[in-house]
Protein backbone atom coordinates (compact mmCIF):
# COMPACT_ATOMS: atom_id res chain seq x y z
CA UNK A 1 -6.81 91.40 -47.72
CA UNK A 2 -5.67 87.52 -47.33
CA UNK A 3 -2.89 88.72 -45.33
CA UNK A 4 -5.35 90.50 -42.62
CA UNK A 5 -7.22 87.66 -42.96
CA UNK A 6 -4.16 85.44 -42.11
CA UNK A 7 -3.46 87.46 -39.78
CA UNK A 8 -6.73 87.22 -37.98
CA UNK A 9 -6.43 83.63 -37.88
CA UNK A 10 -3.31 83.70 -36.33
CA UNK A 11 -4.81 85.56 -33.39
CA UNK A 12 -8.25 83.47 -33.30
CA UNK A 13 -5.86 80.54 -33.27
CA UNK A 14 -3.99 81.69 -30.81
CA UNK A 15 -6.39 83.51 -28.23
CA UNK A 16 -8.52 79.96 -28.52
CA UNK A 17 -4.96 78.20 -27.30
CA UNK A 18 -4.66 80.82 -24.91
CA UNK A 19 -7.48 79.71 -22.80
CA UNK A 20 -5.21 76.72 -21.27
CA UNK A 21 -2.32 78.64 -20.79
CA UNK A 22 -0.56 79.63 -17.23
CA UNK A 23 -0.56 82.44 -17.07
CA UNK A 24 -3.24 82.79 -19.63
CA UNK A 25 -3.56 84.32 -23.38
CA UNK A 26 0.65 85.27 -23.25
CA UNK A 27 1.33 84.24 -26.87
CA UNK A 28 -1.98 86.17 -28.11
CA UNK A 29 -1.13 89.01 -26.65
CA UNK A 30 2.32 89.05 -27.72
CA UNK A 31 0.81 88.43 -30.87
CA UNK A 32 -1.90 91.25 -30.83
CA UNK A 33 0.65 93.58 -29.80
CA UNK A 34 3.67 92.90 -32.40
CA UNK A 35 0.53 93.54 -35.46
CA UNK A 36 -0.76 97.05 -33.88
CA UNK A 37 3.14 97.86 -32.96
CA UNK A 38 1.49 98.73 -29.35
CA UNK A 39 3.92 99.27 -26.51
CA UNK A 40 1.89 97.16 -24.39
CA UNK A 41 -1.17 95.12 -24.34
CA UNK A 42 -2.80 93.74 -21.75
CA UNK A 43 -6.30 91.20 -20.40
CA UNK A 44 -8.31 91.11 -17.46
CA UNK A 45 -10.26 88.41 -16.93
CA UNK A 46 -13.32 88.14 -14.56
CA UNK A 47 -15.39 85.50 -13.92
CA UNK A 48 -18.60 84.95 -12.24
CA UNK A 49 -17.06 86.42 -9.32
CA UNK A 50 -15.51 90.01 -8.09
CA UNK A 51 -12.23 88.88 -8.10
CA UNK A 52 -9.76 89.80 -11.86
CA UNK A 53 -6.80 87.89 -13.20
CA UNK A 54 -4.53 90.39 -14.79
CA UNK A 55 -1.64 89.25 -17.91
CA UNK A 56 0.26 91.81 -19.39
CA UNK A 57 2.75 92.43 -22.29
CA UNK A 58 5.40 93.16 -21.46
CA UNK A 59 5.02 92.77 -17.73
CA UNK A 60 6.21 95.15 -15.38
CA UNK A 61 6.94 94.81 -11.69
CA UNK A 62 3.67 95.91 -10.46
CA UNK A 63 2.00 92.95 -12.32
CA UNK A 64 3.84 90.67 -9.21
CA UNK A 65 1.03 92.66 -6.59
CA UNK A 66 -2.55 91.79 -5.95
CA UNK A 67 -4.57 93.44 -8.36
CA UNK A 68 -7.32 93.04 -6.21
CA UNK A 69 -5.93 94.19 -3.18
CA UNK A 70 -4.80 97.15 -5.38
CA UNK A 71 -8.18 98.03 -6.80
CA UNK A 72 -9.60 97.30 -3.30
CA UNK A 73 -8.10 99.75 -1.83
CA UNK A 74 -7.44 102.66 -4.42
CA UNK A 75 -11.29 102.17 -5.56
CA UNK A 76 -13.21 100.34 -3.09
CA UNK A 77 -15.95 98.76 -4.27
CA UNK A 78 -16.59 101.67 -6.93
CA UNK A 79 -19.33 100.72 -9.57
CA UNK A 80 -18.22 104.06 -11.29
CA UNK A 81 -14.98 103.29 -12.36
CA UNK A 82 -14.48 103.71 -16.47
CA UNK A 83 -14.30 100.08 -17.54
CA UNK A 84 -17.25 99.14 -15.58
CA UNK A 85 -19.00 101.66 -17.66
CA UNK A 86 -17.77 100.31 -20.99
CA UNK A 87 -20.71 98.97 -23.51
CA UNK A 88 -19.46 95.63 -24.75
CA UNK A 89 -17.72 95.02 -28.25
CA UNK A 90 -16.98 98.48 -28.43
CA UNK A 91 -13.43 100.00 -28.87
CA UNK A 92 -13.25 102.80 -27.10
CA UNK A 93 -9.76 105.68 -27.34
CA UNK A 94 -7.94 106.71 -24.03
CA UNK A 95 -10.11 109.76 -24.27
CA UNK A 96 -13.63 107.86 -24.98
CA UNK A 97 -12.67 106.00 -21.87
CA UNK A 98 -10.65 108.53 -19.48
CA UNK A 99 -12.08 111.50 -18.22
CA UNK A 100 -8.76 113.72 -18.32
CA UNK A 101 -10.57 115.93 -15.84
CA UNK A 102 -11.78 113.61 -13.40
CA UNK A 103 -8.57 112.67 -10.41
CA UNK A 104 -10.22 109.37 -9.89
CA UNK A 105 -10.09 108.47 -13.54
CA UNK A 106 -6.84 109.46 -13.82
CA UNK A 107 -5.67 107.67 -10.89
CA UNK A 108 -7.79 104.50 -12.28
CA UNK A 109 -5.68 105.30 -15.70
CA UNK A 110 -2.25 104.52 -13.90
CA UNK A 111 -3.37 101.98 -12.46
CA UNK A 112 -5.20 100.11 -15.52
CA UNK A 113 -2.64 101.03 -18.42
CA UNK A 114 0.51 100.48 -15.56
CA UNK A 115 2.24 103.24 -17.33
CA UNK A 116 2.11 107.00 -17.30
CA UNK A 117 3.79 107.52 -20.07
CA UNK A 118 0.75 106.08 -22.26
CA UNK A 119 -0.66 108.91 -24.64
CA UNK A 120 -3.16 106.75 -26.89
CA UNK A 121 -4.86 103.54 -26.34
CA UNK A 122 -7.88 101.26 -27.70
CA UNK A 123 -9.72 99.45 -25.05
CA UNK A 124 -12.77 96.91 -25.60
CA UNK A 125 -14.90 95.05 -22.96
CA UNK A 126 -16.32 91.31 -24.05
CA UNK A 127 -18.97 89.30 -21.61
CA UNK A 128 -20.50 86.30 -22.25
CA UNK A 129 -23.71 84.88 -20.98
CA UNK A 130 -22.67 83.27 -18.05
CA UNK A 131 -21.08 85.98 -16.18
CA UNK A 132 -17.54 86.14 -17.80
CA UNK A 133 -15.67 89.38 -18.54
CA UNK A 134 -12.83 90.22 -20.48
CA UNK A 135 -11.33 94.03 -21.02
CA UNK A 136 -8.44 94.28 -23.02
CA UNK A 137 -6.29 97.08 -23.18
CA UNK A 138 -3.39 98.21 -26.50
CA UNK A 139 -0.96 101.07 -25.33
CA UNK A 140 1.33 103.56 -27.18
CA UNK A 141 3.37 106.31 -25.98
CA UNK A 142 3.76 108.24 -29.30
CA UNK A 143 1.38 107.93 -31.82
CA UNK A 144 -1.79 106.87 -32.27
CA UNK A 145 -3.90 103.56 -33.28
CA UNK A 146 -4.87 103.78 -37.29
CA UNK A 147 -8.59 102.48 -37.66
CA UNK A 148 -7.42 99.08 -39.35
CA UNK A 149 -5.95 98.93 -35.45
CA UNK A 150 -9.67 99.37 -33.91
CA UNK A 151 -11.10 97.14 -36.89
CA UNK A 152 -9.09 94.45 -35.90
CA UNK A 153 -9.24 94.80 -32.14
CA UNK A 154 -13.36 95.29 -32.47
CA UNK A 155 -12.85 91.77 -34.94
CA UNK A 156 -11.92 90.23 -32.46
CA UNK A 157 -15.00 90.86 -29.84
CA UNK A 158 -17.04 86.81 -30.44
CA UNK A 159 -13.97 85.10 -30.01
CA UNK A 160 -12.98 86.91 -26.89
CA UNK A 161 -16.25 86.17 -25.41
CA UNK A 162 -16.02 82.92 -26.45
CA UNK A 163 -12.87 82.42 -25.03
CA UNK A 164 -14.07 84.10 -21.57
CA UNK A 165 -16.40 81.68 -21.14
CA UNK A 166 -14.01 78.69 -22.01
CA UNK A 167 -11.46 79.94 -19.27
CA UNK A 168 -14.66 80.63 -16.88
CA UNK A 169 -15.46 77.29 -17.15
CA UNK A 170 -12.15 75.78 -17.05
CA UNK A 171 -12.16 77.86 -13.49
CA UNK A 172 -14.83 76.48 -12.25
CA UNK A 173 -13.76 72.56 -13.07
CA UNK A 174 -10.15 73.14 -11.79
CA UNK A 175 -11.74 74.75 -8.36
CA UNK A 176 -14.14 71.99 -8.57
CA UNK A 177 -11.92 69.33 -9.63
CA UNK A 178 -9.25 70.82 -6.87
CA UNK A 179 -11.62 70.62 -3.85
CA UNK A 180 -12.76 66.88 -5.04
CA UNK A 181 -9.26 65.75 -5.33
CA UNK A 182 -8.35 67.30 -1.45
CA UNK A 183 -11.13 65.14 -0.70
CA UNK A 184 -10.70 61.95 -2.12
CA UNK A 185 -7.10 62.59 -0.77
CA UNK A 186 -8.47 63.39 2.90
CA UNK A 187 -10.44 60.10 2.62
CA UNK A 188 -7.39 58.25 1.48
CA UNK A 189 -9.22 56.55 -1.52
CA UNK A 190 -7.18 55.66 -4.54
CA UNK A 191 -8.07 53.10 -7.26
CA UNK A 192 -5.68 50.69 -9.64
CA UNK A 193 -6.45 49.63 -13.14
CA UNK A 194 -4.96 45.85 -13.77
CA UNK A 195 -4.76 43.35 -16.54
CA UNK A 196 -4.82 39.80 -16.34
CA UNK A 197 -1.53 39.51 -14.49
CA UNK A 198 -2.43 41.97 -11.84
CA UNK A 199 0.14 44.96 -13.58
CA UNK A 200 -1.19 48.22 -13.08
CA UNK A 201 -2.08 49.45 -16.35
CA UNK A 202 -3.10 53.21 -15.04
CA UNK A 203 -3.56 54.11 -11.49
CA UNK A 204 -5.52 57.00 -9.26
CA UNK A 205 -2.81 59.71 -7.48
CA UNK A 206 -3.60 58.38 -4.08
CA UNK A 207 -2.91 54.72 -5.00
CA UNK A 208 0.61 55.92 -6.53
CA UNK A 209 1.52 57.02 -3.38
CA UNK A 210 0.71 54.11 -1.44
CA UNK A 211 2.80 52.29 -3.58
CA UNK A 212 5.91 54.63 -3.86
CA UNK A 213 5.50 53.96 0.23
CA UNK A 214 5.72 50.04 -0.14
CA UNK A 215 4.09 49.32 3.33
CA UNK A 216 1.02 47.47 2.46
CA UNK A 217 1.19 47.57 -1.67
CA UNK A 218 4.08 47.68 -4.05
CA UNK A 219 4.83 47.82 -7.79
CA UNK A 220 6.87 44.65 -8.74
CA UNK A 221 9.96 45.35 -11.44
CA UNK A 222 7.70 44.15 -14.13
CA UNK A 223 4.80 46.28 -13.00
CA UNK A 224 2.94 43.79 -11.32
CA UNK A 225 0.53 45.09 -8.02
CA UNK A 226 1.63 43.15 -4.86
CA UNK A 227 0.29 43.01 -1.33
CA UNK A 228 2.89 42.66 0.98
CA UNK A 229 0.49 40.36 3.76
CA UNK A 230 0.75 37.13 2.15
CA UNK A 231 -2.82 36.70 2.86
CA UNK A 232 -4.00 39.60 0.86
CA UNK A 233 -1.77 38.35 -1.98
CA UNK A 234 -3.63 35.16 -2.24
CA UNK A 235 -6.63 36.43 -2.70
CA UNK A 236 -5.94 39.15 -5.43
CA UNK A 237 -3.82 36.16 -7.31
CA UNK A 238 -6.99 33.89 -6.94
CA UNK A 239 -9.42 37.01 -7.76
CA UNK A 240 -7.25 37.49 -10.96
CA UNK A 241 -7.55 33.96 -11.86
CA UNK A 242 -11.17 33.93 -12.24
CA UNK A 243 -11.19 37.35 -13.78
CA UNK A 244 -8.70 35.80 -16.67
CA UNK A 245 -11.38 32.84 -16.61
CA UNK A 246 -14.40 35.00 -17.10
CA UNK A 247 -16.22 35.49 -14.27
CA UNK A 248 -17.76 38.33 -12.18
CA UNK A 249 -16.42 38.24 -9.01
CA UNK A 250 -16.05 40.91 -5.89
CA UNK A 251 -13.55 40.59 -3.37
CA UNK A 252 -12.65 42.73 0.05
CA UNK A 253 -9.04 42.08 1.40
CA UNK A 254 -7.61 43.53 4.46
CA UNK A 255 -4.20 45.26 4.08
CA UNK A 256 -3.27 46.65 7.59
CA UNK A 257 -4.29 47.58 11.30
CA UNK A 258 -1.80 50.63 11.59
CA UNK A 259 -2.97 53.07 9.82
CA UNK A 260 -6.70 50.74 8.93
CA UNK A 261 -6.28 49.99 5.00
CA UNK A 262 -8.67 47.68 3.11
CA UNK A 263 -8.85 46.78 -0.45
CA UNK A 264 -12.28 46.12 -2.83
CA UNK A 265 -11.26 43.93 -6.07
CA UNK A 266 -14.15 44.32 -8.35
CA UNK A 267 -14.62 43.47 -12.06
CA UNK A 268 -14.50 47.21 -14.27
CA UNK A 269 -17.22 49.23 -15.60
CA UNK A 270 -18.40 47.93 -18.75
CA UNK A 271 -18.88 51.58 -20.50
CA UNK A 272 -14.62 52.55 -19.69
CA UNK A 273 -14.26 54.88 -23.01
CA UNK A 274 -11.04 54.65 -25.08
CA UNK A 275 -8.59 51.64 -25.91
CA UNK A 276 -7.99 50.95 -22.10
CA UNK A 277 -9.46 47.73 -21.33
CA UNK A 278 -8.28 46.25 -17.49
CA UNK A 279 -9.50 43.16 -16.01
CA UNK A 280 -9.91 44.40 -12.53
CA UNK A 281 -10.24 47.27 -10.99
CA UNK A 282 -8.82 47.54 -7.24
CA UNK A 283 -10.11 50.48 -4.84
CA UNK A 284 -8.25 51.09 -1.90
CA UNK A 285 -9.37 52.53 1.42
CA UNK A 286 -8.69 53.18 4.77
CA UNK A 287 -7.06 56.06 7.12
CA UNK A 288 -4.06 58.56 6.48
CA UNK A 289 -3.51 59.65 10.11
CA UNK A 290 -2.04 56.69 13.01
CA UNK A 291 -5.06 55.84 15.13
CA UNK A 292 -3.74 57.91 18.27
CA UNK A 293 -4.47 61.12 15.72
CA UNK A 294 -7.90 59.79 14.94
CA UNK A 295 -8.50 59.29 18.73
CA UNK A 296 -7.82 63.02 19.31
CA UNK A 297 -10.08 63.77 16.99
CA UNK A 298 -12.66 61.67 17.98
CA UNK A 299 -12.47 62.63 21.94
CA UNK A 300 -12.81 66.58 20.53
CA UNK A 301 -15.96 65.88 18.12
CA UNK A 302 -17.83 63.78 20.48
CA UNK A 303 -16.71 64.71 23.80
CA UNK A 304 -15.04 61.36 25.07
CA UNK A 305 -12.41 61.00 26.99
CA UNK A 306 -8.83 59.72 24.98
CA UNK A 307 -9.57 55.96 26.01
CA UNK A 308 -13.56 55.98 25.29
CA UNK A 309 -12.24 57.67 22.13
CA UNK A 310 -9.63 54.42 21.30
CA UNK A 311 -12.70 51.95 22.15
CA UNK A 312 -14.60 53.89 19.83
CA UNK A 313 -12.24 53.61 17.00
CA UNK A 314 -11.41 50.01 17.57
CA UNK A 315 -15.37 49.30 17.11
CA UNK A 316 -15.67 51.44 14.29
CA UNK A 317 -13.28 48.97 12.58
CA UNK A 318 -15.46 45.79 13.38
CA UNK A 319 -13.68 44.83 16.60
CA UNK A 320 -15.96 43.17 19.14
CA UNK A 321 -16.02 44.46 22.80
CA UNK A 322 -14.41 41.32 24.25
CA UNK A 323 -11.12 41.90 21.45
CA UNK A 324 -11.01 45.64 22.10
CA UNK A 325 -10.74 45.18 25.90
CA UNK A 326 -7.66 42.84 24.85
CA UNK A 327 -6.30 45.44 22.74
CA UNK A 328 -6.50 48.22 25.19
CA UNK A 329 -5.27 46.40 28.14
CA UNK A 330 -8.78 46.66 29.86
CA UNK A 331 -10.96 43.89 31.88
CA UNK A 332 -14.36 42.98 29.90
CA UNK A 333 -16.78 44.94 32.22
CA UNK A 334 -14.91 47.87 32.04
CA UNK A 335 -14.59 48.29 28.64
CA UNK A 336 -18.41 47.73 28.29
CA UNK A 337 -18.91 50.41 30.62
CA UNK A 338 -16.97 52.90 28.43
CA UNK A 339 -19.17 51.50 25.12
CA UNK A 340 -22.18 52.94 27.25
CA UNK A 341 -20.88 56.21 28.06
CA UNK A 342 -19.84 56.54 24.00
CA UNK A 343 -23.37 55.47 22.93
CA UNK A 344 -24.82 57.70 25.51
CA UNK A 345 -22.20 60.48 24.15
CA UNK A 346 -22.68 60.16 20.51
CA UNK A 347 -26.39 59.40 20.88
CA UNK A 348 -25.79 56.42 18.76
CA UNK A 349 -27.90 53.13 19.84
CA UNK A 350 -25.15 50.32 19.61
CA UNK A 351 -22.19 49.08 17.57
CA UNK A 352 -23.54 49.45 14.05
CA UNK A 353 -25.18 52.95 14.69
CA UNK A 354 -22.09 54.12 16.04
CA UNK A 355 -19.80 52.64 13.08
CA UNK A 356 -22.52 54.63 10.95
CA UNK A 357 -21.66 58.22 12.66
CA UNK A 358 -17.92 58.21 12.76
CA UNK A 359 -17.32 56.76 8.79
CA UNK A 360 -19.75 59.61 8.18
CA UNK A 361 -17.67 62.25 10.41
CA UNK A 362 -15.59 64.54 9.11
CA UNK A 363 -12.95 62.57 11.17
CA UNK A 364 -12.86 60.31 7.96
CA UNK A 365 -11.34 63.43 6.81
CA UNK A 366 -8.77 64.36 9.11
């Protein structure tokens, strides 16, 4: 008895790991299937959603395909298909679950075990409260499954739900986490942890790339953050110096004109968990695209012709009418003409209301 019992553990342990694992649950199958001397075993996973992530042992060829695609269009959108029908935490034999008679079923049965030579199986469906599913399928081609087989399999039924709604969840925060990180990327926003001497104790994905690029920011040998305008430099030394002296202090540098990049120097949040504790924290912001892209996008969203569209994007950055008409090579009256036509465009009522509408565009995306 302690050696099923190890045993058991073993699997727990490792269907609980399995939940993190890419392709998922690999070793506990392996695992599962080595104890019941099964040819194969295999999971599918579904979450709250119609779509099924498929991991067999061992794989075969067909495992490479769409399962969805497959199911799609062998099945349709069948409710009637056997493991649809399946009460949960049961274990159910090839013939419990396969009608031998039935063509569908036995067309579904290729398809599920991914082997025709299959003779005897025990399958068992999990859920869990929040929409999760997990079926999991043992295979032999000889002889059967002894009950200690279905006892253990059926022994297994809590943790699998458990685990279904672990790896639902971890879904649903990568998707999540993946769209906010596209995002943050689109918005070129990236963040840099410091200590006293301005090095960069930990840093945000987007920052590391602006200073593997070296344009505006770099990494010194000896890890130190350093803006390349001398100006900017200044004032994060100066900002660091009263950070190192005590004080609470907020500072917004300027970094470039082409592409627009601007840096906040701020003091960190007091509640940062763990043993990481930086001086300063510096956010970084500004555009990914050269302004000529932005103008293209700014003439399609709003309807403004390429040079109303540069005007736009020049006061959008602060830039007063009288500099902008310098800038773009135009004569003062003309290139308060073209503000008019953008306000009248955009519906915006002046400068500020307009600066309001494009950081809130999705050109701050593009």
């Amino acid at each position: 008895m302690a050696v099923i019992y190890s045993e058991e553990h073993d699997l727990v342990a490792a269907l609980h790991r399995g939940t993190l694992g890419a392709p998922p649950w690999e070793e506990f199958l392996e695992q599962l299937r080595r104890r019941t001397a099964a040819d194969y075993a295999r999971l599918l996973f579904q979450g709250d959603h119609d779509w099924l992530q498929s991991v067999r042992i061992p794989a075969v060829d067909d495992d490479l395909a769409d399962i969805n695609e497959i199911y799609r269009q062998e099945f349709g959108n069948s409710q009637a298909l056997p493991h649809k029908a399946m009460r949960p935490n049961r274990v159910y034999s090839l013939d419990e679950f396969i009608d031998s008679s039935d063509p569908l079923q036995n067309r579904f049965k290729t398809l599920f075990m991914q082997d025709p030579d299959i003779r005897f199986a025990r399958n068992m469906r999990v859920t869990e409260p929040n929409g999760g599913q997990i079926w999991i399928s043992l295979g032999r081609k000889k002889s059967d499954f002894s009950a200690s087989d279905g006892a253990l399999l059926g022994s297994l039924a809590n943790h699998l739900a458990i685990a279904a709604g672990t790896h639902a969840e971890l879904e649903r925060q990568r998707l999540k986490a993946g769209i906010s990180a596209d995002a943050i990327m689109r918005l070129n926003f990236g963040w840099f942890m410091l200590d006293g001497s301005g090095r960069i104790i930990d840093m945000s994905e987007q920052a590391e790339a602006l200073v593997q690029e070296a344009q505006t920011l770099r990494k010194s040998p000896d890890g130190r953050l350093v803006a390349e305008q001398a100006d900017a430099q200044g004032v994060l030394r100066k900002f660091l110096k009263l950070r190192q002296a005590g004080e609470s202090v907020v500072r917004s540098v300027h970094l470039s004109d082409e592409p627009w990049l601007d840096m906040l120097l701020t003091n960190p949040p007091a509640d940062l968990p763990g043993a990481l504790q930086p001086v300063a924290i510096a956010f970084v912001h500004g555009e990914r695209t050269s302004s000529a892209e932005r103008s293209q996008h700014l003439a399609n969203l709003f309807g403004l012709t390429l040079q109303e569209a540069r005007l736009a994007l020049h006061i959008s950055h602060g830039v007063t009418i009288r500099e902008a008409a310098t800038l773009l090579g135009l004569t003062h009256e003309t290139t308060r003409l073209y503000s008019k036509r953008i306000y009248a465009k955009t519906g915006t009522r002046g400068q500020a209301d307009l600066v309001r509408l494009i950081l809130a565009s999705i050109v701050a995306l593009a």
